[in-house]
C-alpha atoms as a PDB file:
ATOM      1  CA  UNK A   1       0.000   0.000   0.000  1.00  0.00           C
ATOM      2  CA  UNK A   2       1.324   3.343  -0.808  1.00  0.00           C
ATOM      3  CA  UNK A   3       1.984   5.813   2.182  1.00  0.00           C
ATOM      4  CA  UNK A   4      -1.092   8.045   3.048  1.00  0.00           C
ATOM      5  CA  UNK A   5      -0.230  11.767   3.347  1.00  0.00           C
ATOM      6  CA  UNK A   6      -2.003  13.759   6.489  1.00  0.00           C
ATOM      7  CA  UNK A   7      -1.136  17.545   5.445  1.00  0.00           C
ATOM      8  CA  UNK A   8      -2.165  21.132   6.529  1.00  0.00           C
ATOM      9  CA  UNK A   9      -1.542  24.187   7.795  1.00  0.00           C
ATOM     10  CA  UNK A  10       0.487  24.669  10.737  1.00  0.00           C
ATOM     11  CA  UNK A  11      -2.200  23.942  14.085  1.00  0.00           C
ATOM     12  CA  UNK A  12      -3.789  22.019  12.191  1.00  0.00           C
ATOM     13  CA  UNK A  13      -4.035  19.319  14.745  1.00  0.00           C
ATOM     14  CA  UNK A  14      -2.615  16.808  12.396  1.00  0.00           C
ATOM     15  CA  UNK A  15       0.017  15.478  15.386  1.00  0.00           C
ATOM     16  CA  UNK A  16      -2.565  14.837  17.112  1.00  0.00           C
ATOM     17  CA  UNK A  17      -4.461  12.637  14.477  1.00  0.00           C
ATOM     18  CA  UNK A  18      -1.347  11.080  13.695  1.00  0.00           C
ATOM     19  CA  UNK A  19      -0.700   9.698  17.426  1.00  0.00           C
ATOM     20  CA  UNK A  20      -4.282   8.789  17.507  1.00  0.00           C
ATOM     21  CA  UNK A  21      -3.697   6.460  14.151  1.00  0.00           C
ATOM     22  CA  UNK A  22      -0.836   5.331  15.746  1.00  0.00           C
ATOM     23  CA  UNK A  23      -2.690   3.943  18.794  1.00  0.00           C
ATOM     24  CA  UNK A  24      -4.966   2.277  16.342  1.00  0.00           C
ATOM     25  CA  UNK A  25      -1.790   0.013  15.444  1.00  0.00           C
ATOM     26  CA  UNK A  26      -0.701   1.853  12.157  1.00  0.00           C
ATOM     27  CA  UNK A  27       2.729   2.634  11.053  1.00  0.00           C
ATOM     28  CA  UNK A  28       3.169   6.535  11.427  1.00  0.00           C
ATOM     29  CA  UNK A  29       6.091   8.792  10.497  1.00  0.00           C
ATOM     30  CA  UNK A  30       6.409  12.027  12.234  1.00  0.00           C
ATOM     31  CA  UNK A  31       6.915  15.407  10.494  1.00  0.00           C
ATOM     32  CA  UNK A  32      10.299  15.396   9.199  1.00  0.00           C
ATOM     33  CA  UNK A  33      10.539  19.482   9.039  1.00  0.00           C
ATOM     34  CA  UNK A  34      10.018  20.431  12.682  1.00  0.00           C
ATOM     35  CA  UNK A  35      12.602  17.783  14.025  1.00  0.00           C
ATOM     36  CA  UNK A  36      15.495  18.896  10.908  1.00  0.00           C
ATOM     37  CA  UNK A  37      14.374  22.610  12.395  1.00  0.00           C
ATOM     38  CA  UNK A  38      14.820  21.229  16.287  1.00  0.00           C
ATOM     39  CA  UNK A  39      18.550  19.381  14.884  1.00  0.00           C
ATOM     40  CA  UNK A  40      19.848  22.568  12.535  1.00  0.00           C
ATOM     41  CA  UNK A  41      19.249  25.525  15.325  1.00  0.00           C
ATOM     42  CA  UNK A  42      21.113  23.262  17.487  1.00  0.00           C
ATOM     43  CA  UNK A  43      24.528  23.909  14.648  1.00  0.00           C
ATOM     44  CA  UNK A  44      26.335  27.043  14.143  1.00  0.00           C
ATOM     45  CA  UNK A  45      25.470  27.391  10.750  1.00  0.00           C
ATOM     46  CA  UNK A  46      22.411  25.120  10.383  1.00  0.00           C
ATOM     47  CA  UNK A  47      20.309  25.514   7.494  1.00  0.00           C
ATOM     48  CA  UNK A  48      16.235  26.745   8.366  1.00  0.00           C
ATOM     49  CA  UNK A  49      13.690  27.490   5.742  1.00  0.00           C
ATOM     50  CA  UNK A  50      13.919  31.549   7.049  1.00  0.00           C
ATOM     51  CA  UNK A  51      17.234  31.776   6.231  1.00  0.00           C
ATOM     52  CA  UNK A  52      17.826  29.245   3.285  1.00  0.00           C
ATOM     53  CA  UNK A  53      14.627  27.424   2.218  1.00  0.00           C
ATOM     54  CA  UNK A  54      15.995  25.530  -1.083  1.00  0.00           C
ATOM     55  CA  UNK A  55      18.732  24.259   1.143  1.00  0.00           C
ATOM     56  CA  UNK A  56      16.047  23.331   3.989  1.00  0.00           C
ATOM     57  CA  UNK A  57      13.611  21.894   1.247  1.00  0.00           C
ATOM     58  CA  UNK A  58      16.633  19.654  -0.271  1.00  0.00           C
ATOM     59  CA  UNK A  59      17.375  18.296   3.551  1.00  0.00           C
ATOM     60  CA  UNK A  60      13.035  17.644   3.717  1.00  0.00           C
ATOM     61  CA  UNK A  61      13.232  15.892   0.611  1.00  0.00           C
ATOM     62  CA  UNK A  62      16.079  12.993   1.439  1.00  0.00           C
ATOM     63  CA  UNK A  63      14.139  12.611   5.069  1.00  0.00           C
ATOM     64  CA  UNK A  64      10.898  12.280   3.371  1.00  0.00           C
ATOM     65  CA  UNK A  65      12.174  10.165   0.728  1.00  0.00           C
ATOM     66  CA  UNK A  66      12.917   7.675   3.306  1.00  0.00           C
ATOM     67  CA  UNK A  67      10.027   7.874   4.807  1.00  0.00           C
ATOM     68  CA  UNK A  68       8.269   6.765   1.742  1.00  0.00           C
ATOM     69  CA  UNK A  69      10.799   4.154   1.325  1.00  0.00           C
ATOM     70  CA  UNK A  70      10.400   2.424   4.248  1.00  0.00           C
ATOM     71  CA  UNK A  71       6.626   2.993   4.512  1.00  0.00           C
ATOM     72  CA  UNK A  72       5.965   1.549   0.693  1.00  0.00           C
ATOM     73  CA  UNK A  73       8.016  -1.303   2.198  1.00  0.00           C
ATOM     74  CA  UNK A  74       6.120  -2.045   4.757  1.00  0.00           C
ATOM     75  CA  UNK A  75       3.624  -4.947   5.499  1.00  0.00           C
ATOM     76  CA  UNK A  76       0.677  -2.677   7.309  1.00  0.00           C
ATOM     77  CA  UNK A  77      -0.486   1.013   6.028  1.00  0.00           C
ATOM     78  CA  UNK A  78       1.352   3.710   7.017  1.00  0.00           C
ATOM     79  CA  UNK A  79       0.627   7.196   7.462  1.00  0.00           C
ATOM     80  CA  UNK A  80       3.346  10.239   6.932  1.00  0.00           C
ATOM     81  CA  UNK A  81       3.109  14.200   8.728  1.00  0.00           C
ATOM     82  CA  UNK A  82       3.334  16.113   6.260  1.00  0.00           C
ATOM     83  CA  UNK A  83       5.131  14.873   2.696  1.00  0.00           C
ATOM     84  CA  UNK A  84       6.937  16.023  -0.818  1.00  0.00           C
ATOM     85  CA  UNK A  85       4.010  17.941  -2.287  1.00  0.00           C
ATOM     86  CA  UNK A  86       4.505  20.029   1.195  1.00  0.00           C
ATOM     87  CA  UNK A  87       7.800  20.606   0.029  1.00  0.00           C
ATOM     88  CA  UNK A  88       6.522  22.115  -3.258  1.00  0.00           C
ATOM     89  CA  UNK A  89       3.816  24.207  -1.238  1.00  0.00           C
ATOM     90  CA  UNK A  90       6.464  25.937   1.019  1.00  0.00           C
ATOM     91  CA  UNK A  91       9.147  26.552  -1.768  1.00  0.00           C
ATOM     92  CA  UNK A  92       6.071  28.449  -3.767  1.00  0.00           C
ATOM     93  CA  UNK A  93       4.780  29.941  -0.537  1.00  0.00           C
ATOM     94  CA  UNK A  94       8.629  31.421  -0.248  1.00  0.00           C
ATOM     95  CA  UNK A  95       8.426  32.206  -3.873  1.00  0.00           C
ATOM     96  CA  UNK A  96      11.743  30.012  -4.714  1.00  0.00           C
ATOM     97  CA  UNK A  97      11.768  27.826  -7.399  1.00  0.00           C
ATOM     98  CA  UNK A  98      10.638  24.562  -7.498  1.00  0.00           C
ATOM     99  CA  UNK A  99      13.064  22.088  -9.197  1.00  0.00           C
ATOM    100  CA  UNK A 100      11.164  19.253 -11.381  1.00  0.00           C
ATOM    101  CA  UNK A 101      12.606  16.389  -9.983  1.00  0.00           C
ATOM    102  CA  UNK A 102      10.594  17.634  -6.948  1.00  0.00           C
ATOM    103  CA  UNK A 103       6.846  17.073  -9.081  1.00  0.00           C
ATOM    104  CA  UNK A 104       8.472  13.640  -9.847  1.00  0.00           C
ATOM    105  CA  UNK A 105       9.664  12.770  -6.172  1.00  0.00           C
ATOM    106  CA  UNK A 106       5.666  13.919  -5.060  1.00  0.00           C
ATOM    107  CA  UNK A 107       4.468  10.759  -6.913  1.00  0.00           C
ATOM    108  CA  UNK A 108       4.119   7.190  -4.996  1.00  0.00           C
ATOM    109  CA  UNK A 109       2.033   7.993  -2.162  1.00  0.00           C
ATOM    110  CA  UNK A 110      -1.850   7.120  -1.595  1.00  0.00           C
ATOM    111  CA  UNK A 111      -4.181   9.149  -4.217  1.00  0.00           C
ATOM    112  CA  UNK A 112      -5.779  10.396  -1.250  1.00  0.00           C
ATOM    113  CA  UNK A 113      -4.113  13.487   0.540  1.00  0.00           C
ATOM    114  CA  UNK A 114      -6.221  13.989   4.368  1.00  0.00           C
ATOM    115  CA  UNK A 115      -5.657  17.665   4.925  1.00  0.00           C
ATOM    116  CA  UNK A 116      -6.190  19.616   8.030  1.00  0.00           C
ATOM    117  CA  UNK A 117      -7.057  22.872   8.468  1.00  0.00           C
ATOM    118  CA  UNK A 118      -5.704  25.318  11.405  1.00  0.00           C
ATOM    119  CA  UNK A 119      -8.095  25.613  13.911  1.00  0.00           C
ATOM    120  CA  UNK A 120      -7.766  29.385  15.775  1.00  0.00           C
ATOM    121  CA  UNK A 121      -8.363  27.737  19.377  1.00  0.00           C
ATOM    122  CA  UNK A 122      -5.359  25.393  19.409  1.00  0.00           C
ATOM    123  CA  UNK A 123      -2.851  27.633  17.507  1.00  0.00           C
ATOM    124  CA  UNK A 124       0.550  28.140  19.060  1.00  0.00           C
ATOM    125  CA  UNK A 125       3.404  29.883  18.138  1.00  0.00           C
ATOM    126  CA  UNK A 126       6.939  29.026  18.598  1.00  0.00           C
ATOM    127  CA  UNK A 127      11.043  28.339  17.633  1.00  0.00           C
ATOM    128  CA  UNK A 128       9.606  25.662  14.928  1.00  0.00           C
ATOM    129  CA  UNK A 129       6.277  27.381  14.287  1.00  0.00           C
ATOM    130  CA  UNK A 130       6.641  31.275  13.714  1.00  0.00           C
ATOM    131  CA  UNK A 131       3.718  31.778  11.395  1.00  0.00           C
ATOM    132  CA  UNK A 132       0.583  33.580  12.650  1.00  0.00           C
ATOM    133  CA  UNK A 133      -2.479  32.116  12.313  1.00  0.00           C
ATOM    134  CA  UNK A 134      -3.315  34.289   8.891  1.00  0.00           C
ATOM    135  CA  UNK A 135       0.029  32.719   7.152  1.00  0.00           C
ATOM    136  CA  UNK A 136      -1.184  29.195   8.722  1.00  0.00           C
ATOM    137  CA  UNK A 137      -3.982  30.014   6.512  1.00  0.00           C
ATOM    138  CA  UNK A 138      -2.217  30.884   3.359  1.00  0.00           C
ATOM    139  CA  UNK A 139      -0.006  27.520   4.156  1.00  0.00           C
ATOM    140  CA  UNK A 140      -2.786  25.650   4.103  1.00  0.00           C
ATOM    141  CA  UNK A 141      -4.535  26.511   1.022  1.00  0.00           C
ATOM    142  CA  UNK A 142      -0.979  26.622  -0.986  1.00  0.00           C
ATOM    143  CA  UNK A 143      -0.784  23.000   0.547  1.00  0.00           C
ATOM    144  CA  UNK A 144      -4.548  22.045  -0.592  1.00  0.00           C
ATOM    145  CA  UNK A 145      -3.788  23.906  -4.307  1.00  0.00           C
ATOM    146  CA  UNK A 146      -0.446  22.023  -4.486  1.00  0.00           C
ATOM    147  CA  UNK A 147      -1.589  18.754  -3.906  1.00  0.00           C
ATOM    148  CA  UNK A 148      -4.374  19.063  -6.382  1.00  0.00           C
ATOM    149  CA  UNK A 149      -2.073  20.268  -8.981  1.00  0.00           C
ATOM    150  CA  UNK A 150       0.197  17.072  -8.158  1.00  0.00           C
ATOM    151  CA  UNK A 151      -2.895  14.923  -8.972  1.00  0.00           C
ATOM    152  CA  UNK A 152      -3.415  14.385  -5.791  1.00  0.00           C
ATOM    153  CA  UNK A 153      -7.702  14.255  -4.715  1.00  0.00           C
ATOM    154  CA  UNK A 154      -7.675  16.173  -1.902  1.00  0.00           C
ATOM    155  CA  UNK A 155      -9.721  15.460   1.534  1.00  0.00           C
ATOM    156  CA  UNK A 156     -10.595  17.768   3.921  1.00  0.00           C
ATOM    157  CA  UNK A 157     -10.596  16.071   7.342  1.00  0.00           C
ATOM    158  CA  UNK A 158     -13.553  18.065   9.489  1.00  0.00           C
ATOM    159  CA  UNK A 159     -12.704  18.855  13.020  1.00  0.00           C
ATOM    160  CA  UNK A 160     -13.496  17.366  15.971  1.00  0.00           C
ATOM    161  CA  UNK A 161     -12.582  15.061  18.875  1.00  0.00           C
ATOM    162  CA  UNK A 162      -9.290  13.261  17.990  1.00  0.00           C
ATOM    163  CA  UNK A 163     -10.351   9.668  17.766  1.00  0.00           C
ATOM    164  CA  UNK A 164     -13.775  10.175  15.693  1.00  0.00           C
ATOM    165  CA  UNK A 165     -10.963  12.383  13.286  1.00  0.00           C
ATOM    166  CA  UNK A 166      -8.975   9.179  13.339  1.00  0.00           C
ATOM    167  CA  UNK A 167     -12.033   7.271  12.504  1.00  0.00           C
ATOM    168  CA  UNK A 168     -12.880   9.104  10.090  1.00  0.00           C
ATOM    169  CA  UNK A 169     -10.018   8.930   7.791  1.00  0.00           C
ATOM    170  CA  UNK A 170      -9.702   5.354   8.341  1.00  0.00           C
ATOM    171  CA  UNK A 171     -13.002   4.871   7.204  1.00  0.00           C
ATOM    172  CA  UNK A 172     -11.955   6.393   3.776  1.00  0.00           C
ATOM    173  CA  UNK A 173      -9.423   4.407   3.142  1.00  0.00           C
ATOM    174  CA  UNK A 174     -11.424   1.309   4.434  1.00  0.00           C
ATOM    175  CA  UNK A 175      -9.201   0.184   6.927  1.00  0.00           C
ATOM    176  CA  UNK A 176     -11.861   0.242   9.596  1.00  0.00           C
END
């Protein structure tokens, strides 16, 4: 089975969703951006999308690569935070250009893309996470156009208590 995408704007709850999949007994990957963010502030001169995105997007796109790797490899389904189209979102959010081998390295992955929208009451802002709510906004829809444009079909995933969210996308891609 190919690797099913949960995507979205920053507080999106998608985390959240993700550890509640998890519980379920699915394979999950967490979001490769925030942890490279958490390892390259901790270097001198560590690359982070503010301050050199197409060098931050080219570090996202070997990590997610190998998430997809091991996922497609796997015997159960497996869910990813956040994937290469969201790569492609960010680099046109920055206005940067977007090389092609990055439309090609957005294939492979389930033909259904969950995406979650912010949600005002739960958004926080910090070192990993300095958007405001408005630019979570703008993320999100640059995320939702992106993946379209990939050939993605793109589902919004309604909010609501964590577990009937989990549910929920389980029960479109039948594995409830």
């Amino acid at each position: 089975m190919q690797p099913i995408i949960i995507t979205g704007g920053p507080g999106a709850g998608k985390t959240a969703l993700l550890e509640a999949i998890a519980r379920k007994g699915y394979l999950v990957f967490p979001e490769v951006s925030r942890q490279l963010i958490r390892e390259q502030q901790q270097l001198a001169q560590g690359i982070l999308p503010w301050t050199d995105l197409p060098a931050f997007a080219a570090l996202c796109l070997s990590a997610m690569s190998e998430h997809r790797r091991l996922a497609a490899e796997g015997t159960m389904p497996a869910f990813v935070d956040r994937a290469i189209g969201d790569i492609c979102a960010y680099l046109a959010i920055g206005g940067a250009p977007i090389p092609a081998d990055y439309h090609q390295a957005a294939r492979g992955y389930h033909p259904r893309v969950f995406c979650c929208a912010p949600q005002r009451e739960i958004y926080v802002q910090d070192e990993e996470r300095p958007h405001s709510f408005t630019e979570a906004e703008q993320i999100h829809w640059q995320l939702v156009e992106t993946y379209q444009a990939l050939g993605y079909q793109v589902v919004e995933v309604p909010w609501g208590c964590v577990n009937e969210r989990a549910g929920w996308v389980l029960a479109r891609i039948r594995l409830v």
